[in-house]
C-alpha atoms as a PDB file:
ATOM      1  CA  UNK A   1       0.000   0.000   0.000  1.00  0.00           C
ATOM      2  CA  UNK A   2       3.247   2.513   0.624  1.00  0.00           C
ATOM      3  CA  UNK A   3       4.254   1.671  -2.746  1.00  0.00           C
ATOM      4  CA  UNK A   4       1.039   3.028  -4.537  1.00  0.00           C
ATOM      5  CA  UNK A   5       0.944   5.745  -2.356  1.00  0.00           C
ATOM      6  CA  UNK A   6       4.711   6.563  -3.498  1.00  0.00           C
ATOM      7  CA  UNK A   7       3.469   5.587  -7.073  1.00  0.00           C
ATOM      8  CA  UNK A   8       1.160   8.806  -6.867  1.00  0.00           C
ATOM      9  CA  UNK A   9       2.748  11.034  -4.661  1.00  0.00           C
ATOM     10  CA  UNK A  10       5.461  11.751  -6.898  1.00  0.00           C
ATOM     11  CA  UNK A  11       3.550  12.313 -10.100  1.00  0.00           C
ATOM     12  CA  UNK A  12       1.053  14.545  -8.355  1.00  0.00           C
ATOM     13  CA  UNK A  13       3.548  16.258  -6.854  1.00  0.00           C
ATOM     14  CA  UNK A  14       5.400  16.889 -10.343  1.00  0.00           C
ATOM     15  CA  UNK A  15       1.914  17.814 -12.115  1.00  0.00           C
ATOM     16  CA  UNK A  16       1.389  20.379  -9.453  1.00  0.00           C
ATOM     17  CA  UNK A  17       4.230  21.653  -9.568  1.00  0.00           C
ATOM     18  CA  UNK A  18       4.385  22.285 -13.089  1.00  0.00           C
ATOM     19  CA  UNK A  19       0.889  23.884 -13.883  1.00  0.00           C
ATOM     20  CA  UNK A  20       1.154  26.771 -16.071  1.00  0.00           C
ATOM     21  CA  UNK A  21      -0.298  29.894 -13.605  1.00  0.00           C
ATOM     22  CA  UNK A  22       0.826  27.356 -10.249  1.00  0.00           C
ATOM     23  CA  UNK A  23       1.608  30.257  -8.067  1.00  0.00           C
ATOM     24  CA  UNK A  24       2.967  29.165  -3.969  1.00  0.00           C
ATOM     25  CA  UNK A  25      -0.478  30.342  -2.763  1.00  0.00           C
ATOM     26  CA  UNK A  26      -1.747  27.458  -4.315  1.00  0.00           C
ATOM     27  CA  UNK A  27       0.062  24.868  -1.585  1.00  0.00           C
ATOM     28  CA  UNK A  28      -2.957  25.671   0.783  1.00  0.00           C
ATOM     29  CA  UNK A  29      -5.747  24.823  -1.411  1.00  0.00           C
ATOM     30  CA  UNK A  30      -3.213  21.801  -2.406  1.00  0.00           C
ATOM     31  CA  UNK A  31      -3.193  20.651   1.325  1.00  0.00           C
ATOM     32  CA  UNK A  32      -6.941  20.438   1.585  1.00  0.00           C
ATOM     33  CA  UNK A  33      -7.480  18.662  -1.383  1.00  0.00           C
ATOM     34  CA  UNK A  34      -4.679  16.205  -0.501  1.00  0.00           C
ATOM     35  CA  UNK A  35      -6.346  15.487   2.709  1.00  0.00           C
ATOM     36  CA  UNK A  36      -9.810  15.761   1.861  1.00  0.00           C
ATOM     37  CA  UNK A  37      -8.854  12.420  -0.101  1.00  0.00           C
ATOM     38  CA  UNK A  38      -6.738  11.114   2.498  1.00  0.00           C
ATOM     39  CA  UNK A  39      -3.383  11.757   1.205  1.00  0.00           C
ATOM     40  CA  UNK A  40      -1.797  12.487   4.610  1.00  0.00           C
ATOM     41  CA  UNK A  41       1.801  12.730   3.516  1.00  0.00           C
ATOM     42  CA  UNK A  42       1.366  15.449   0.635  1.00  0.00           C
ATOM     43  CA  UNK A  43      -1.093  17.173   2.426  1.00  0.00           C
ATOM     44  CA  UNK A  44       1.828  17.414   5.288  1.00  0.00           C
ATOM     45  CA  UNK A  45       4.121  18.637   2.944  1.00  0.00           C
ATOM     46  CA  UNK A  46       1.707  20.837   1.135  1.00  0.00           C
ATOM     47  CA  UNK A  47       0.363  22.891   4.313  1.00  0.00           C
ATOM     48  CA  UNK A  48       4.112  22.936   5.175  1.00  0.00           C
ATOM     49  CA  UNK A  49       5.183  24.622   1.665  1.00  0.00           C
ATOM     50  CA  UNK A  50       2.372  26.899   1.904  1.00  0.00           C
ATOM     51  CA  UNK A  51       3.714  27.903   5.836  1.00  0.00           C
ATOM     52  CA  UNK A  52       7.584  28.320   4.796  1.00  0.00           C
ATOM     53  CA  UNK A  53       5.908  31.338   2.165  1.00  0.00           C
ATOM     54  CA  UNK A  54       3.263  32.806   5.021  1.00  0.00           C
ATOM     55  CA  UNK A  55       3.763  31.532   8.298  1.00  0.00           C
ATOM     56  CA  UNK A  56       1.180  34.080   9.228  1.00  0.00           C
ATOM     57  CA  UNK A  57      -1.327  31.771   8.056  1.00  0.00           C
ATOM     58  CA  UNK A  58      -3.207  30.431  10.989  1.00  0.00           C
ATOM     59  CA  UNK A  59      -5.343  28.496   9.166  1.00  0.00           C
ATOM     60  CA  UNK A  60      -2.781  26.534   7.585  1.00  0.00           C
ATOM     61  CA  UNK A  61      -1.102  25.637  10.793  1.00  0.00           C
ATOM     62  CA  UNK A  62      -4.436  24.192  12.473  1.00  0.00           C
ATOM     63  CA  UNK A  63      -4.936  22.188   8.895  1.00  0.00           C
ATOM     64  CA  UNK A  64      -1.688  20.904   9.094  1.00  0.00           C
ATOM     65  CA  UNK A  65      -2.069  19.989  13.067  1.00  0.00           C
ATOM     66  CA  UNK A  66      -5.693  18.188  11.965  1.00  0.00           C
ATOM     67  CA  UNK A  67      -3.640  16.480   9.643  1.00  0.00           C
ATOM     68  CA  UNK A  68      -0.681  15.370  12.387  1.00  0.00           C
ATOM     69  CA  UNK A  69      -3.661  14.381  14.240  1.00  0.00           C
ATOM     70  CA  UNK A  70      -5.054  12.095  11.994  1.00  0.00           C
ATOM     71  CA  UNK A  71      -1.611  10.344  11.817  1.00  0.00           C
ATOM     72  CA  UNK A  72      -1.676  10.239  15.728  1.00  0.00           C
ATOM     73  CA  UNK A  73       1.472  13.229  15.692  1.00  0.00           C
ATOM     74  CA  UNK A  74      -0.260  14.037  18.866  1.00  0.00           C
ATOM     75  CA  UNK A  75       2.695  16.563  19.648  1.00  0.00           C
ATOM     76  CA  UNK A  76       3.090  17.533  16.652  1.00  0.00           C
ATOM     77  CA  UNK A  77      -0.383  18.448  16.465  1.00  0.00           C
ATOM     78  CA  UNK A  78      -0.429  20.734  19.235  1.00  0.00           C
ATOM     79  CA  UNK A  79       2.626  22.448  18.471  1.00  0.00           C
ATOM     80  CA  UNK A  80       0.634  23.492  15.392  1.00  0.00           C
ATOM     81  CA  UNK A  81      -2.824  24.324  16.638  1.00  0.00           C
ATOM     82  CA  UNK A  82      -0.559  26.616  19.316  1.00  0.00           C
ATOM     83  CA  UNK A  83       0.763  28.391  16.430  1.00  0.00           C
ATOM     84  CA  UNK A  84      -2.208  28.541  15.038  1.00  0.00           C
ATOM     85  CA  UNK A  85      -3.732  30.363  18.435  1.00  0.00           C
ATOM     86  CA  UNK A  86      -0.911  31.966  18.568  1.00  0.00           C
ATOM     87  CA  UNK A  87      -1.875  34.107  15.203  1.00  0.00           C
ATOM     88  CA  UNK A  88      -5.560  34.067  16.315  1.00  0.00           C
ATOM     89  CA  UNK A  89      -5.786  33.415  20.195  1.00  0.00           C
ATOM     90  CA  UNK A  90      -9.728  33.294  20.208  1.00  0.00           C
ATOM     91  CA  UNK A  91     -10.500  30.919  17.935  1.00  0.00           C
ATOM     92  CA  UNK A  92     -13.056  28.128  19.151  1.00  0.00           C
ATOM     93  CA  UNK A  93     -12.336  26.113  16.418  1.00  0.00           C
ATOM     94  CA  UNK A  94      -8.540  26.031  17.011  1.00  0.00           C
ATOM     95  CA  UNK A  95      -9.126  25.339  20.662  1.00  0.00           C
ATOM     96  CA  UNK A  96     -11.562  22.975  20.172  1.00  0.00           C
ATOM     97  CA  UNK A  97      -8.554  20.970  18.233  1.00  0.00           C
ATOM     98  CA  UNK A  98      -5.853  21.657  20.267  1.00  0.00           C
ATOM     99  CA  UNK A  99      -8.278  20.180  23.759  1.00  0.00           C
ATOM    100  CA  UNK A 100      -8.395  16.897  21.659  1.00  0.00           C
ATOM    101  CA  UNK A 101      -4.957  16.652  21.059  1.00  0.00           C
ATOM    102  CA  UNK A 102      -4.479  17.123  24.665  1.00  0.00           C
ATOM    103  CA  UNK A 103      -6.965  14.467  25.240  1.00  0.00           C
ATOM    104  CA  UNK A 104      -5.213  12.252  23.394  1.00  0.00           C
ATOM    105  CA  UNK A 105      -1.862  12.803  25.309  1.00  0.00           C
ATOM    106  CA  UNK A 106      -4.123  12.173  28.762  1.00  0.00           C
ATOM    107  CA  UNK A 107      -3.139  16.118  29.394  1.00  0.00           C
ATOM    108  CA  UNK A 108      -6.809  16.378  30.965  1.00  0.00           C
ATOM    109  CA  UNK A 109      -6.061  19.809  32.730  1.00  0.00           C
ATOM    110  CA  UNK A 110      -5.081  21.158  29.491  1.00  0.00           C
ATOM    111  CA  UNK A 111      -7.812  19.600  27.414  1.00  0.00           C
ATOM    112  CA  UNK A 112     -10.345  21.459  29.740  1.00  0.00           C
ATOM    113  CA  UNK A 113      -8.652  24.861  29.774  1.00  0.00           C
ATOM    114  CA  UNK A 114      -9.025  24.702  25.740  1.00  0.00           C
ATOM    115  CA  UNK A 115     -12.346  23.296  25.978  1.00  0.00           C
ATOM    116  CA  UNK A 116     -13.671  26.199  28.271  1.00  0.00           C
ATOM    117  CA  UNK A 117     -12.156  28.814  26.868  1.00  0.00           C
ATOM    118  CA  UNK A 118     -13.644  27.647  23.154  1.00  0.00           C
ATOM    119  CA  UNK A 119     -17.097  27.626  25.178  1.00  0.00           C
END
């Protein structure tokens, strides 16, 4: 199953790149298409692409901490929806993701901080 994924990463990844009009903005709308169809690993490296050009995207770092989550990057996952509150501290949304990360690290404290402050 790693092999096909590898057998369409790469291609995808080379047809995206080389779209006539492909501008680096695009690596966002890239990341949510990659893991709308479950394509974890290029929607990783997508939502990371688009953050190395605008960091000051929050929305791309809570995309790419739902993704971490999804792959059980627990840590990883917070570390990203913390940026991501970080850029836009009231966000119920981002809090709401962050709380279930730390619910999934049995940080129960923490998951109830982020869950009362979203309410």
């Amino acid at each position: 199953m790693k092999n096909l994924a590898t057998l369409f990463y790469i291609p995808a990844l080379i047809f995206f790149c080389s779209c006539p009009g492909f501008t680096e903005e695009d690596w966002y709308e890239k990341g949510l298409y990659f893991n709308r169809t479950g394509q974890y690993e290029m929607a990783l490296d997508a939502f990371s692409r688009d953050l190395e050009n605008n960091p000051a995207n929050p929305n791309a770092w809570n995309n790419r901490g739902a993704v971490h989550y999804g792959l059980k990057n627990y840590q990883q996952a917070v570390r990203d929806y913390t940026r991501a509150l970080e850029l836009k501290p009231d966000s119920p949304p981002y809090l709401i993701n962050r709380g279930a990360a730390w619910f999934k690290l049995s940080e129960f404290d923490k998951t109830l901080a982020d869950y009362s402050r979203a309410i």
